[in-house]
PDB file of N, CA and C in Angstrom:
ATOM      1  N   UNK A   1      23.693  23.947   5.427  1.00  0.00           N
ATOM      2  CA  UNK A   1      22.503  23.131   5.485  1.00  0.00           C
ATOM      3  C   UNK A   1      21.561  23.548   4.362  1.00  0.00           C
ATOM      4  N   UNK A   2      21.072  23.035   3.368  1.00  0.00           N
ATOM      5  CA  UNK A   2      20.533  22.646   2.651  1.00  0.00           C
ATOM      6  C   UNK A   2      18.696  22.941   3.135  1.00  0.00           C
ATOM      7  N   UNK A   3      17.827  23.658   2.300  1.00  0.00           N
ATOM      8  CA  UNK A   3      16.540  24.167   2.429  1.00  0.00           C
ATOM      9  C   UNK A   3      15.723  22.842   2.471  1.00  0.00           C
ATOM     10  N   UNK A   4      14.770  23.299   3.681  1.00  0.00           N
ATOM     11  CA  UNK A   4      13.953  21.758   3.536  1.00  0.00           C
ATOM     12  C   UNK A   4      13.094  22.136   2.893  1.00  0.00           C
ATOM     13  N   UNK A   5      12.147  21.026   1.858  1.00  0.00           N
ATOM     14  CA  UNK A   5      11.318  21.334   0.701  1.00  0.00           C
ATOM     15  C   UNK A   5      10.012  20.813   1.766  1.00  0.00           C
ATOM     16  N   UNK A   6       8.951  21.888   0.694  1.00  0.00           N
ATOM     17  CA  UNK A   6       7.649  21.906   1.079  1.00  0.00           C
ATOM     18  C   UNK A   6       7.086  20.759   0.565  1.00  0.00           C
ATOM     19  N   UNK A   7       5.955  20.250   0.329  1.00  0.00           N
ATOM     20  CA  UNK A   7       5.620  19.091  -0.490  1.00  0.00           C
ATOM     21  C   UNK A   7       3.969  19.788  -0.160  1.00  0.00           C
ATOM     22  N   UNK A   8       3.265  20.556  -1.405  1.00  0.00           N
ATOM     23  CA  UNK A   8       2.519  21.340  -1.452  1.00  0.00           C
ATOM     24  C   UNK A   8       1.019  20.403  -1.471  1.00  0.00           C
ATOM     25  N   UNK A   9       0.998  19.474  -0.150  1.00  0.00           N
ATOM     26  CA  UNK A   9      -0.246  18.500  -0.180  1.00  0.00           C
ATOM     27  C   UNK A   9      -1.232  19.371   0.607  1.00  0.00           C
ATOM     28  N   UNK A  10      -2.358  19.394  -0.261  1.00  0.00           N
ATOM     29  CA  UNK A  10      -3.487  19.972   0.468  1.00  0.00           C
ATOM     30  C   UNK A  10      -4.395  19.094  -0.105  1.00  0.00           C
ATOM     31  N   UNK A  11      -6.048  19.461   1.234  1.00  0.00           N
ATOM     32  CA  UNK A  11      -6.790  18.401   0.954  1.00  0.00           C
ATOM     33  C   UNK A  11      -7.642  18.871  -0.010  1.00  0.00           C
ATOM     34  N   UNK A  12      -8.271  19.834  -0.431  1.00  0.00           N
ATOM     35  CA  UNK A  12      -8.723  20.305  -1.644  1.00  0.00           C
ATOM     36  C   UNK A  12      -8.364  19.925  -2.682  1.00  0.00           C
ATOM     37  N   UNK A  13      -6.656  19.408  -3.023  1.00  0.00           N
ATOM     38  CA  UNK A  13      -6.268  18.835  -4.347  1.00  0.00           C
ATOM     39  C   UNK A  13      -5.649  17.597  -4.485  1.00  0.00           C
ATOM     40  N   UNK A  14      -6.502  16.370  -4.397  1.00  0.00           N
ATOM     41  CA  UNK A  14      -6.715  15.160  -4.335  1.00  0.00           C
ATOM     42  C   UNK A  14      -4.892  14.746  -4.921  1.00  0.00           C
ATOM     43  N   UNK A  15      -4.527  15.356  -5.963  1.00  0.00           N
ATOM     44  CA  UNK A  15      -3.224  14.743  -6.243  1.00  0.00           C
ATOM     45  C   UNK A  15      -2.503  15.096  -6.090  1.00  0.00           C
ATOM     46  N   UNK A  16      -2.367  15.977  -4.886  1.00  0.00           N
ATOM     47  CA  UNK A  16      -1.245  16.422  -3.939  1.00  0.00           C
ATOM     48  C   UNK A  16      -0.640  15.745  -2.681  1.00  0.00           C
ATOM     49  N   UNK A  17      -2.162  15.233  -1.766  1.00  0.00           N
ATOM     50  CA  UNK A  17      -2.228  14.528  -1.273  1.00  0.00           C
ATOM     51  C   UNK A  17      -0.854  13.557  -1.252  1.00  0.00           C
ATOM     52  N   UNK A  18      -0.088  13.343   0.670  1.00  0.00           N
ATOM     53  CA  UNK A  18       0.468  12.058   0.352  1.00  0.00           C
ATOM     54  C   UNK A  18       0.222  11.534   1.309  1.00  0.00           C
ATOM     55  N   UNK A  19       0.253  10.176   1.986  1.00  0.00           N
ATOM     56  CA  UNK A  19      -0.790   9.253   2.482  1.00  0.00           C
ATOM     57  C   UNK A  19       0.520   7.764   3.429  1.00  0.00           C
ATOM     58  N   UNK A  20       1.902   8.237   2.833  1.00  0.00           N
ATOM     59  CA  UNK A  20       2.598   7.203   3.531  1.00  0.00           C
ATOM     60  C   UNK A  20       4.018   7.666   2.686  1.00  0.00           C
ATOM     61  N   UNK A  21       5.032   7.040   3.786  1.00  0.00           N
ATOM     62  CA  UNK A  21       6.160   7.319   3.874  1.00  0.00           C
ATOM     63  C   UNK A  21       6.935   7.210   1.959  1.00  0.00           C
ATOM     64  N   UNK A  22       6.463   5.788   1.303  1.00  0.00           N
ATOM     65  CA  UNK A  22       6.636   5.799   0.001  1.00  0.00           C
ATOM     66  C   UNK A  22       6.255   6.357  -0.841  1.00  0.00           C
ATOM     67  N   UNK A  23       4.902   7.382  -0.599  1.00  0.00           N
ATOM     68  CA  UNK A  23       4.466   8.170  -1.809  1.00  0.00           C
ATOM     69  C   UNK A  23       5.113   9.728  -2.114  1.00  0.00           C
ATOM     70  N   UNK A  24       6.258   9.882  -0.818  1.00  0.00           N
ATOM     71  CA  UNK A  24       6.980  11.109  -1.778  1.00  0.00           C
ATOM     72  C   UNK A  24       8.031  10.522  -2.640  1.00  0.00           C
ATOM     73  N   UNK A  25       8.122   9.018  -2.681  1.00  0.00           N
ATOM     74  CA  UNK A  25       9.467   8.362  -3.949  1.00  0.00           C
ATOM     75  C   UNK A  25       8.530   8.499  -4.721  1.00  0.00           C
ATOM     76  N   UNK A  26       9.298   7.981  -6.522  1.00  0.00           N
ATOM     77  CA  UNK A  26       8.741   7.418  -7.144  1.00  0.00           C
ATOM     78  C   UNK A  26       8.056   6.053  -6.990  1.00  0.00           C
ATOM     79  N   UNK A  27       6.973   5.590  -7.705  1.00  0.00           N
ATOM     80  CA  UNK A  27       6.404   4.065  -8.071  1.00  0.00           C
ATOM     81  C   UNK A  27       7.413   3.139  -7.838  1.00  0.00           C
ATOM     82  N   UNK A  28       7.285   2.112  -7.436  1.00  0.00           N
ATOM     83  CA  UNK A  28       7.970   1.103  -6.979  1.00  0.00           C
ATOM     84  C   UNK A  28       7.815   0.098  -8.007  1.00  0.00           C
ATOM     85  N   UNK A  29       8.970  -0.273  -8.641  1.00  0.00           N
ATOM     86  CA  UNK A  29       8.776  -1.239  -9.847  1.00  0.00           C
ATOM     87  C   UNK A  29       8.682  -2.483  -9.294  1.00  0.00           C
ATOM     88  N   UNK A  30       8.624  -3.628 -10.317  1.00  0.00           N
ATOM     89  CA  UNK A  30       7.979  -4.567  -9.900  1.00  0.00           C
ATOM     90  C   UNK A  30       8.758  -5.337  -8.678  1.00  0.00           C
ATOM     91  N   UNK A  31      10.172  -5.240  -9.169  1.00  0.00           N
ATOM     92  CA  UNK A  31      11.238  -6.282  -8.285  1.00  0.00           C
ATOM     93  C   UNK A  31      11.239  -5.268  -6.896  1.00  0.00           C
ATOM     94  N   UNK A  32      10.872  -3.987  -6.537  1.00  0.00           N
ATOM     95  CA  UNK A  32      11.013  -3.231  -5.665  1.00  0.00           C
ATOM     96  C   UNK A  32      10.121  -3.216  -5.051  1.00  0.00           C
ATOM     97  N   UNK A  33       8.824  -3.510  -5.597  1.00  0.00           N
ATOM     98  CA  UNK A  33       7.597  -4.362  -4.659  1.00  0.00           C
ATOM     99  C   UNK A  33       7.930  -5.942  -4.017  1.00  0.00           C
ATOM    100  N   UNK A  34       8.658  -6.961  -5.303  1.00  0.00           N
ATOM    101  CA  UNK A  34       8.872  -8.279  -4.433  1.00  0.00           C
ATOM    102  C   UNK A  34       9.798  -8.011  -3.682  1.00  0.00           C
ATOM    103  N   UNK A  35      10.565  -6.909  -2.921  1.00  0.00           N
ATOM    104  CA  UNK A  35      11.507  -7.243  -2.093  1.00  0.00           C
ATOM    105  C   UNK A  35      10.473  -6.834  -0.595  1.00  0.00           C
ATOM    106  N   UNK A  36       9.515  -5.614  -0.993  1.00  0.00           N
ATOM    107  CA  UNK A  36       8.961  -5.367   0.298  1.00  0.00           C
ATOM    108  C   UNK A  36       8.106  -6.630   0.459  1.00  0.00           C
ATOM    109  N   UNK A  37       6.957  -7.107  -0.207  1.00  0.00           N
ATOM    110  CA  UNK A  37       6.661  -8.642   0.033  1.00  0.00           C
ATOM    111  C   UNK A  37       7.677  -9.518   0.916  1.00  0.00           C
ATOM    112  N   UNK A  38       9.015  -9.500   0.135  1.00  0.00           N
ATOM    113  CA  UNK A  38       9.868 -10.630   0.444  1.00  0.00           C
ATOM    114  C   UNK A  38      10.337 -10.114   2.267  1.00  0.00           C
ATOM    115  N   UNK A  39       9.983  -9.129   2.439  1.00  0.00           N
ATOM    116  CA  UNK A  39      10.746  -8.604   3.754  1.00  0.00           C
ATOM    117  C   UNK A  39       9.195  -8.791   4.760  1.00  0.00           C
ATOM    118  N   UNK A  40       8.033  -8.530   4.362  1.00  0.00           N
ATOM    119  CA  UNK A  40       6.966  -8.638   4.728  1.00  0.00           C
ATOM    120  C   UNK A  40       6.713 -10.630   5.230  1.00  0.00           C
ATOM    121  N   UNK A  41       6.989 -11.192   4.242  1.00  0.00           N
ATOM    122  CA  UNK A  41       7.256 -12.863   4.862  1.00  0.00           C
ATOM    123  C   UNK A  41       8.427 -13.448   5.491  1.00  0.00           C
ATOM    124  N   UNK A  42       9.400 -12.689   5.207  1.00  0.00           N
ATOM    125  CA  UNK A  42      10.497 -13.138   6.471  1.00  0.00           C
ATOM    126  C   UNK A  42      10.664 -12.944   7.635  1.00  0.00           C
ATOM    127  N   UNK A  43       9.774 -11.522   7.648  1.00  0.00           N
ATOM    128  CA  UNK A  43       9.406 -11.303   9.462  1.00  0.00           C
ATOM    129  C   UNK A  43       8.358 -12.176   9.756  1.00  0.00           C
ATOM    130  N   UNK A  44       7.820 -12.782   9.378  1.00  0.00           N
ATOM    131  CA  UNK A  44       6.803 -13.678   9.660  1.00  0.00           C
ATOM    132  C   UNK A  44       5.322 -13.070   9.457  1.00  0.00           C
ATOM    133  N   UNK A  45       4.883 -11.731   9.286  1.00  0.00           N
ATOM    134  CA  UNK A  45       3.751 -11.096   9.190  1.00  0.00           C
ATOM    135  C   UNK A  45       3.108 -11.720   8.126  1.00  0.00           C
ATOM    136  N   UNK A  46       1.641 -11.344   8.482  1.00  0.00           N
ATOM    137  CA  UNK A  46       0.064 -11.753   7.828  1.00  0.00           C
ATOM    138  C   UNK A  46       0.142 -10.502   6.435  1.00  0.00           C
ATOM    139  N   UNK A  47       0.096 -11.440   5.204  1.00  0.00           N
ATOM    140  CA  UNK A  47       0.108 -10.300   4.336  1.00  0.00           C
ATOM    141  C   UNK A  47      -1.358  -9.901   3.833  1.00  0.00           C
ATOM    142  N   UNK A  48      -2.062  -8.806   3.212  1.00  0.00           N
ATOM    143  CA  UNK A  48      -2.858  -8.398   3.446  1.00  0.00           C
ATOM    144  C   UNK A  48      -3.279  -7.250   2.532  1.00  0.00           C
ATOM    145  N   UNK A  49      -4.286  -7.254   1.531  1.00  0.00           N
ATOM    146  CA  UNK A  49      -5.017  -5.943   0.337  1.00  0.00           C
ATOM    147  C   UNK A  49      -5.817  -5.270   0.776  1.00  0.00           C
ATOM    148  N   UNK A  50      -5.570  -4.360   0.632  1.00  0.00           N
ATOM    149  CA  UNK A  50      -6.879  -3.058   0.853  1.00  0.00           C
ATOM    150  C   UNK A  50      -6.880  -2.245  -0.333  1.00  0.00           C
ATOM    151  N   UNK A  51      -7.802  -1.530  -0.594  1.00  0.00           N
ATOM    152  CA  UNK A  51      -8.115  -0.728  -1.601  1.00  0.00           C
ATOM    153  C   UNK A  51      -9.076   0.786  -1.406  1.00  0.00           C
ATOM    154  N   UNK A  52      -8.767   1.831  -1.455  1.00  0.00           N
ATOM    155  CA  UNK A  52     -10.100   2.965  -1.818  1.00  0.00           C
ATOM    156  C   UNK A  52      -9.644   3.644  -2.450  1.00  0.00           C
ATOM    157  N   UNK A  53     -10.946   4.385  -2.701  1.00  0.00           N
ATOM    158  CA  UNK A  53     -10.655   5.648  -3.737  1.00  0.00           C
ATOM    159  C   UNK A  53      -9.966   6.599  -3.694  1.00  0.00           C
ATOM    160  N   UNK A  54      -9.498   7.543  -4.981  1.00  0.00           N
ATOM    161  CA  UNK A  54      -8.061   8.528  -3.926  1.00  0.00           C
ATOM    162  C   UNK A  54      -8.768   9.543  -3.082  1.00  0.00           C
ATOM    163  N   UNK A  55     -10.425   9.440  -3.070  1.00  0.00           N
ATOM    164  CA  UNK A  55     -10.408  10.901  -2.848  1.00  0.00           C
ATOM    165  C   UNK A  55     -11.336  10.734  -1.188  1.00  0.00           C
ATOM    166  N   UNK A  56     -11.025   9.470  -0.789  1.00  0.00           N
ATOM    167  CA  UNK A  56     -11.107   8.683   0.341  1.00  0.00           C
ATOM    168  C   UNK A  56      -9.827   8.088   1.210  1.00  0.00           C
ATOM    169  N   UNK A  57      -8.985   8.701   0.596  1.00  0.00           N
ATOM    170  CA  UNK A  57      -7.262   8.053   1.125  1.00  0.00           C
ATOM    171  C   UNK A  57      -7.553   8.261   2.896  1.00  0.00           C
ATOM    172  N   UNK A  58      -7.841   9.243   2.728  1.00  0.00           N
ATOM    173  CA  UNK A  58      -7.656  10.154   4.051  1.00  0.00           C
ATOM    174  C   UNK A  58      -8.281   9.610   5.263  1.00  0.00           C
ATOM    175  N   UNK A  59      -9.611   8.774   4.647  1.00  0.00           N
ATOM    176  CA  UNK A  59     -10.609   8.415   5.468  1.00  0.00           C
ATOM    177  C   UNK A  59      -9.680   7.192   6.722  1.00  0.00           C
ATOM    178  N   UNK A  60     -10.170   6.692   7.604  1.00  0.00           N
ATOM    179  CA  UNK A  60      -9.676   5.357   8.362  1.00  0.00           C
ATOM    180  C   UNK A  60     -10.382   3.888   7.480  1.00  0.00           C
ATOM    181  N   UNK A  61     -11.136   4.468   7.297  1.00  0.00           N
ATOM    182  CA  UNK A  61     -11.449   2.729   6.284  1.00  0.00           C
ATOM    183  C   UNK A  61     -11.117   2.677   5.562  1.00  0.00           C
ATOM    184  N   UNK A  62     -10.431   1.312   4.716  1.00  0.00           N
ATOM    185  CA  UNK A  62      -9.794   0.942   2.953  1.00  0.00           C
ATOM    186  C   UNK A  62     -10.974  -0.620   3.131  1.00  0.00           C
ATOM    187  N   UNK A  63     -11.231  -0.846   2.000  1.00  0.00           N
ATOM    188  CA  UNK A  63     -11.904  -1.737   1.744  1.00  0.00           C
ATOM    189  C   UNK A  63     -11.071  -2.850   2.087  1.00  0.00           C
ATOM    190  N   UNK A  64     -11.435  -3.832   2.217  1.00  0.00           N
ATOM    191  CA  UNK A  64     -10.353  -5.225   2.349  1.00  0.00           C
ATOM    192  C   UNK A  64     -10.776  -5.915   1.143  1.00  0.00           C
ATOM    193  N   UNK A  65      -9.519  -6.520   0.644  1.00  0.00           N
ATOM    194  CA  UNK A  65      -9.585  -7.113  -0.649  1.00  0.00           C
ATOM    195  C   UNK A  65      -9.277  -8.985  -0.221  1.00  0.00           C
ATOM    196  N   UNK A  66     -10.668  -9.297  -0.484  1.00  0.00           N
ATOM    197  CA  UNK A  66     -10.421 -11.121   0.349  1.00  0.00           C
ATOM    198  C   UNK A  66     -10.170 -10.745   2.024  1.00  0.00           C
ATOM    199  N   UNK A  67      -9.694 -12.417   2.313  1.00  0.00           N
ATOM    200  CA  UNK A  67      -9.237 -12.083   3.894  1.00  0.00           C
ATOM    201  C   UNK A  67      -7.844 -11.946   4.053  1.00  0.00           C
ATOM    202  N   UNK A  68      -7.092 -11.447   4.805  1.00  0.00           N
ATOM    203  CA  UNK A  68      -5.903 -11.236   4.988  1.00  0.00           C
ATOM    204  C   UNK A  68      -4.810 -13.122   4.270  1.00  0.00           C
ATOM    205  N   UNK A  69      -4.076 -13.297   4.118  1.00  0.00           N
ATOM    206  CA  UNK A  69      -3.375 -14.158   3.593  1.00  0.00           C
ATOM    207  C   UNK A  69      -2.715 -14.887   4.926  1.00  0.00           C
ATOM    208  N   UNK A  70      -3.415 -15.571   5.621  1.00  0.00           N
ATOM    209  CA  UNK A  70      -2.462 -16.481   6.646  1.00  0.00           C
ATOM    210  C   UNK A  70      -1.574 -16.985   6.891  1.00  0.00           C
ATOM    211  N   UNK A  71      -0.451 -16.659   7.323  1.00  0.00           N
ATOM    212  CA  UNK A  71       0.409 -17.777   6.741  1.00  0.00           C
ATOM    213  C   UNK A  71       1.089 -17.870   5.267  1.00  0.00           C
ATOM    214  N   UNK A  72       0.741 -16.948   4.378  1.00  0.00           N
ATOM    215  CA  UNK A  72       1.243 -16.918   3.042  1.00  0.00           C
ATOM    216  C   UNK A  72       2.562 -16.298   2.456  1.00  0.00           C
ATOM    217  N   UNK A  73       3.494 -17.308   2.283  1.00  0.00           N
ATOM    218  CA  UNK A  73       4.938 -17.097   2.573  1.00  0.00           C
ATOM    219  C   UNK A  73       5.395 -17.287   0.949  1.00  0.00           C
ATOM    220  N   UNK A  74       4.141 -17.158   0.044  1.00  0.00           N
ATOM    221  CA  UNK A  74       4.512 -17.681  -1.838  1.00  0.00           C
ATOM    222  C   UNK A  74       4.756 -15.966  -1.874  1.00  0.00           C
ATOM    223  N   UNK A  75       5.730 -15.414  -2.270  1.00  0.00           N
ATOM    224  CA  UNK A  75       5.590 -13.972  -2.840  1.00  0.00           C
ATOM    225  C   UNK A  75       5.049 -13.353  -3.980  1.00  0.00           C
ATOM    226  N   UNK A  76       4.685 -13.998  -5.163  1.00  0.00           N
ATOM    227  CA  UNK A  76       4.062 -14.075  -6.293  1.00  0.00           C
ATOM    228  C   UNK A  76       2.676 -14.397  -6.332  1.00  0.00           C
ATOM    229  N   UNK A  77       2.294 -15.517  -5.454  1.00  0.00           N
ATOM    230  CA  UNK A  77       0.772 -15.349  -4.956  1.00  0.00           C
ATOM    231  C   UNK A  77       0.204 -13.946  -4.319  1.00  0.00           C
ATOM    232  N   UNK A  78       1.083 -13.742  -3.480  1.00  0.00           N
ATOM    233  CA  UNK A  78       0.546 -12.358  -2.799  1.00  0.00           C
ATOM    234  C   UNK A  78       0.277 -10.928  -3.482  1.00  0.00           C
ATOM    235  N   UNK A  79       1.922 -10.932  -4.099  1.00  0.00           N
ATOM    236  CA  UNK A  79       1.802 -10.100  -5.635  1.00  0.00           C
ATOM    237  C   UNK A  79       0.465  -9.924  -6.767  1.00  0.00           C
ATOM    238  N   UNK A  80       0.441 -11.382  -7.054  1.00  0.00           N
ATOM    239  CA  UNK A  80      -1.162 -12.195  -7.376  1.00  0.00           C
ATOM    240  C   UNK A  80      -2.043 -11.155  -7.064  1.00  0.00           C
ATOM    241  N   UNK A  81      -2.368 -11.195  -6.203  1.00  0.00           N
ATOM    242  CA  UNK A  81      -3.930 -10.812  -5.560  1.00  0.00           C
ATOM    243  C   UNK A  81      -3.581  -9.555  -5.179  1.00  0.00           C
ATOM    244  N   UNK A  82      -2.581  -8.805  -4.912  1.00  0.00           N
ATOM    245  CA  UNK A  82      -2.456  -7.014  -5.370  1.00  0.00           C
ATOM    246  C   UNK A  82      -2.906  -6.699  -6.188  1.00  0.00           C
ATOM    247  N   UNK A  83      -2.285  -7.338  -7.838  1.00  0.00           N
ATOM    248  CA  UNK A  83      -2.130  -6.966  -9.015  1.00  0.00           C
ATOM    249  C   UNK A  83      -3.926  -7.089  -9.370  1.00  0.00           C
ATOM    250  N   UNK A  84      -4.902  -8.477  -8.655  1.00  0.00           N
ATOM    251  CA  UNK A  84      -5.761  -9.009  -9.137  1.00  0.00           C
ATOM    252  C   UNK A  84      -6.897  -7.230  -8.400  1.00  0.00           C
ATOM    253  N   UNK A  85      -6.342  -7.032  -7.007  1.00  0.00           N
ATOM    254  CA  UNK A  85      -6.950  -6.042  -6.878  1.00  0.00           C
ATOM    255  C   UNK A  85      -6.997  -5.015  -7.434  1.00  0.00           C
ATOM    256  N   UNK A  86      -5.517  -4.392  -8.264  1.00  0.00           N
ATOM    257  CA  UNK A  86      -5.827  -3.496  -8.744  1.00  0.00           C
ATOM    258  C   UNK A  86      -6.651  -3.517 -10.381  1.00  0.00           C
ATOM    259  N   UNK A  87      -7.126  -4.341 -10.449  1.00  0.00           N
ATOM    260  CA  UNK A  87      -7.322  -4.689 -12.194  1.00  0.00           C
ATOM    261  C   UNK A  87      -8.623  -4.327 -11.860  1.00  0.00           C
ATOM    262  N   UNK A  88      -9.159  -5.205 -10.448  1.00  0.00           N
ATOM    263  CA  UNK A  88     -10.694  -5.153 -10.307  1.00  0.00           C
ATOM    264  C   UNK A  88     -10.726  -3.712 -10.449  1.00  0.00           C
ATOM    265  N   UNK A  89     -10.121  -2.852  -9.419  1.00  0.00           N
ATOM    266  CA  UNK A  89     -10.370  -1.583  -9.138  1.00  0.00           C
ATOM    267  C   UNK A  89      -8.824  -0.205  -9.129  1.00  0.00           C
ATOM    268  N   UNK A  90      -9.034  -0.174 -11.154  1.00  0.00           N
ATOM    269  CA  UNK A  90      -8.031   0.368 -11.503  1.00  0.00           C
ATOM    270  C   UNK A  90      -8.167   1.990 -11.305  1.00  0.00           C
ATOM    271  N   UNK A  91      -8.924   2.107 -10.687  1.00  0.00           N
ATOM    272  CA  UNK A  91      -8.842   3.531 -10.302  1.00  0.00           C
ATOM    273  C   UNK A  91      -8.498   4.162  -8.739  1.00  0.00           C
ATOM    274  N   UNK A  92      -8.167   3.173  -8.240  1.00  0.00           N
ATOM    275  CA  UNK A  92      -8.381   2.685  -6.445  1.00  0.00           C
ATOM    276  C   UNK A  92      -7.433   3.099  -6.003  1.00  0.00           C
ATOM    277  N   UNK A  93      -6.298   3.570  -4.855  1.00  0.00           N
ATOM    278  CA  UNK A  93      -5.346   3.097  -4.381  1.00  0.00           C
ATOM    279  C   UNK A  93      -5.204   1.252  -3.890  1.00  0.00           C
ATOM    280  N   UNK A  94      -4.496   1.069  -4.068  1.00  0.00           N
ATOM    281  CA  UNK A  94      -4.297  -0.193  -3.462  1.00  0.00           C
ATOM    282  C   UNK A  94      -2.683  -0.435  -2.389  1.00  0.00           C
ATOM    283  N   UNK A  95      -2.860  -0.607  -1.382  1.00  0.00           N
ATOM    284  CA  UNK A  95      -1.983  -1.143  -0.165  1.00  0.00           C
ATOM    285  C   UNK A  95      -1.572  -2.798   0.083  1.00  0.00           C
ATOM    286  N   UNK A  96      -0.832  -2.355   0.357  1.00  0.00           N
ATOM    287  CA  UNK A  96       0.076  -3.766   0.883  1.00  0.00           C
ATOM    288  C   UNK A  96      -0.080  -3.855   2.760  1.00  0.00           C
ATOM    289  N   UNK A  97      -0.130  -4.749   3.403  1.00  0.00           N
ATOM    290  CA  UNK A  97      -0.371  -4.010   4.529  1.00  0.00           C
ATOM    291  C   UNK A  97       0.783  -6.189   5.059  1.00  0.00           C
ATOM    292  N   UNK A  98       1.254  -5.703   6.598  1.00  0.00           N
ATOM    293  CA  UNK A  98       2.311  -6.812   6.621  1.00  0.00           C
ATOM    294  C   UNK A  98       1.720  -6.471   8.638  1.00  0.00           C
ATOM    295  N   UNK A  99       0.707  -7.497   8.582  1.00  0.00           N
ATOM    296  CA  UNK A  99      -0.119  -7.745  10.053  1.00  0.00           C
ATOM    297  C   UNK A  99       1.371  -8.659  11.076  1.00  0.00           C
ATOM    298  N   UNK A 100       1.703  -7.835  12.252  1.00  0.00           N
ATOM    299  CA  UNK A 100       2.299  -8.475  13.499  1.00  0.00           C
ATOM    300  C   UNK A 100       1.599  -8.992  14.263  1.00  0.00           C
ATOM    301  N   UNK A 101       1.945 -10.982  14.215  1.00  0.00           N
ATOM    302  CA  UNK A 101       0.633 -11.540  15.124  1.00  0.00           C
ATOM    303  C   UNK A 101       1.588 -11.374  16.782  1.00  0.00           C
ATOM    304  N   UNK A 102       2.473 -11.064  16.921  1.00  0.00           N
ATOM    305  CA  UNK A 102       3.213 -10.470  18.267  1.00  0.00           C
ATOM    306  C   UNK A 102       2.487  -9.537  19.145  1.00  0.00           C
ATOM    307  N   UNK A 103       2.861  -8.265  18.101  1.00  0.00           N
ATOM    308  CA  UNK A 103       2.108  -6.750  18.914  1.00  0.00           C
ATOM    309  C   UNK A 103       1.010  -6.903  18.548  1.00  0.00           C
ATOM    310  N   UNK A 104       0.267  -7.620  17.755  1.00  0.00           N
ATOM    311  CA  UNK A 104      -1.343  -7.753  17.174  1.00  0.00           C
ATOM    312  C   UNK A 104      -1.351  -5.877  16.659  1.00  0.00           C
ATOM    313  N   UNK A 105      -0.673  -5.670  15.520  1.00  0.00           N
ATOM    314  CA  UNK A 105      -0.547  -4.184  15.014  1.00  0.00           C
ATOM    315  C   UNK A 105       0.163  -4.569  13.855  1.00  0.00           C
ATOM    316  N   UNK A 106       0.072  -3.331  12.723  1.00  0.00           N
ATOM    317  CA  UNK A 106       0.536  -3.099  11.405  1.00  0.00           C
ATOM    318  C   UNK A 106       1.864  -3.062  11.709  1.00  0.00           C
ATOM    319  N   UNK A 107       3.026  -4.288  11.060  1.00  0.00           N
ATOM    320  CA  UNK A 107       4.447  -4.218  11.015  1.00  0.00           C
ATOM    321  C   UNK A 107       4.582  -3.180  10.059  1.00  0.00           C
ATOM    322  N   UNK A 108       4.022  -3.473   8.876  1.00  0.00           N
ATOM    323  CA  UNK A 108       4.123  -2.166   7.803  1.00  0.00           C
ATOM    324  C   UNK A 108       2.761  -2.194   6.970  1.00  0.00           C
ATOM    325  N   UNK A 109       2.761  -0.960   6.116  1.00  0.00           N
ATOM    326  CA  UNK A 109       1.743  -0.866   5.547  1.00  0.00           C
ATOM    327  C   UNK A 109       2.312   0.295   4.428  1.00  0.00           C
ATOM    328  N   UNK A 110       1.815   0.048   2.718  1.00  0.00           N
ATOM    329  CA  UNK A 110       2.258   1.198   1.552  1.00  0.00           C
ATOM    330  C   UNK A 110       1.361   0.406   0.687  1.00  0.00           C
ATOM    331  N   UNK A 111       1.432   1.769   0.054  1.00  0.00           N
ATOM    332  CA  UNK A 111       0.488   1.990  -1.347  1.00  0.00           C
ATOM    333  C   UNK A 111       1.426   1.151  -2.351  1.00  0.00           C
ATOM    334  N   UNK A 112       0.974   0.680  -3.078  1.00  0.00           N
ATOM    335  CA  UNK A 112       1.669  -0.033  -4.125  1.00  0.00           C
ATOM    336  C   UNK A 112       0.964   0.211  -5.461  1.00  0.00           C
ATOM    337  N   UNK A 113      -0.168   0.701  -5.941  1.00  0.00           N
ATOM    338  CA  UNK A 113      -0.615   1.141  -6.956  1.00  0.00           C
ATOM    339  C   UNK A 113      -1.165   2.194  -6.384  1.00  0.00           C
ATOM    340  N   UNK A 114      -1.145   3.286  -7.207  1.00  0.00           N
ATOM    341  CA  UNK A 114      -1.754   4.893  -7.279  1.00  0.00           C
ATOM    342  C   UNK A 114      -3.433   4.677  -7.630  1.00  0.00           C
ATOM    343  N   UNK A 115      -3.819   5.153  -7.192  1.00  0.00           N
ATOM    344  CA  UNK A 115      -5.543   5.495  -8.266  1.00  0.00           C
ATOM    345  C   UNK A 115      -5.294   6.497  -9.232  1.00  0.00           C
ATOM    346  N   UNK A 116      -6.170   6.804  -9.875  1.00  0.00           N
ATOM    347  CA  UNK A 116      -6.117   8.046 -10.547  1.00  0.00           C
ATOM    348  C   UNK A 116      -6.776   9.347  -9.985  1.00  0.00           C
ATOM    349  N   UNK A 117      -6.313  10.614 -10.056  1.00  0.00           N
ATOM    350  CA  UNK A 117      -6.687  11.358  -8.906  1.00  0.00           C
ATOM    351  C   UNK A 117      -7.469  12.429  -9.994  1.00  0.00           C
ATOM    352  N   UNK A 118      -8.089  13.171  -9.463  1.00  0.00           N
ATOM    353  CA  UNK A 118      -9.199  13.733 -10.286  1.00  0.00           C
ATOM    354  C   UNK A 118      -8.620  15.167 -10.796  1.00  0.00           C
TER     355      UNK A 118
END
């Protein structure tokens, strides 16, 4: 058996920090974001932007970026208004978040752009 690795996140050093299941991979390129989108509208979930600062990850509030996307089943629109969030606020984290109107709860939720960490 093989040593399990530490992953040396503490809260003192903002870019250690990890915050969700995708941020010990690498960045998710572009077609590796439209597939989570694409899996996010085939379950039928509310797609959905949030944004904060990195050195606020931690906190329970992310800003909401617009209102959640109703019903929005275009994957490139949704992409859209990620990309539009992170431009506004290129220093931000920014999330993808995929609302269950079933359990009324987060089907999924990941970072899709990094902020810059101090």
């Amino acid at each position: 058996m093989s040593e399990m690795q530490d992953y040396k996140s503490r809260l003192s050093d903002p870019g250690s920090r990890k915050f969700e299941t995708f941020s010990y991979l690498p960045a998710m390129s572009k077609d590796e974001m439209k597939k989570q989108v694409q899996y996010i509208v085939d379950q039928g979930w509310n797609p959905a932007v949030e944004h904060t600062e990195p050195e606020h990850l931690m906190d329970s509030y992310w800003y909401m970026w617009k209102l959640p996307m109703f019903g929005e089943t275009d994957v490139d629109k949704i992409l859209g208004e990620a990309e539009a969030c992170h431009k506004a606020n290129p220093n931000n984290h920014v999330r993808l978040i995929g609302y269950n109107n079933f359990t009324q709860s987060q089907g999924t939720s990941m970072v899709i752009y990094r902020g810059k960490t101090v």
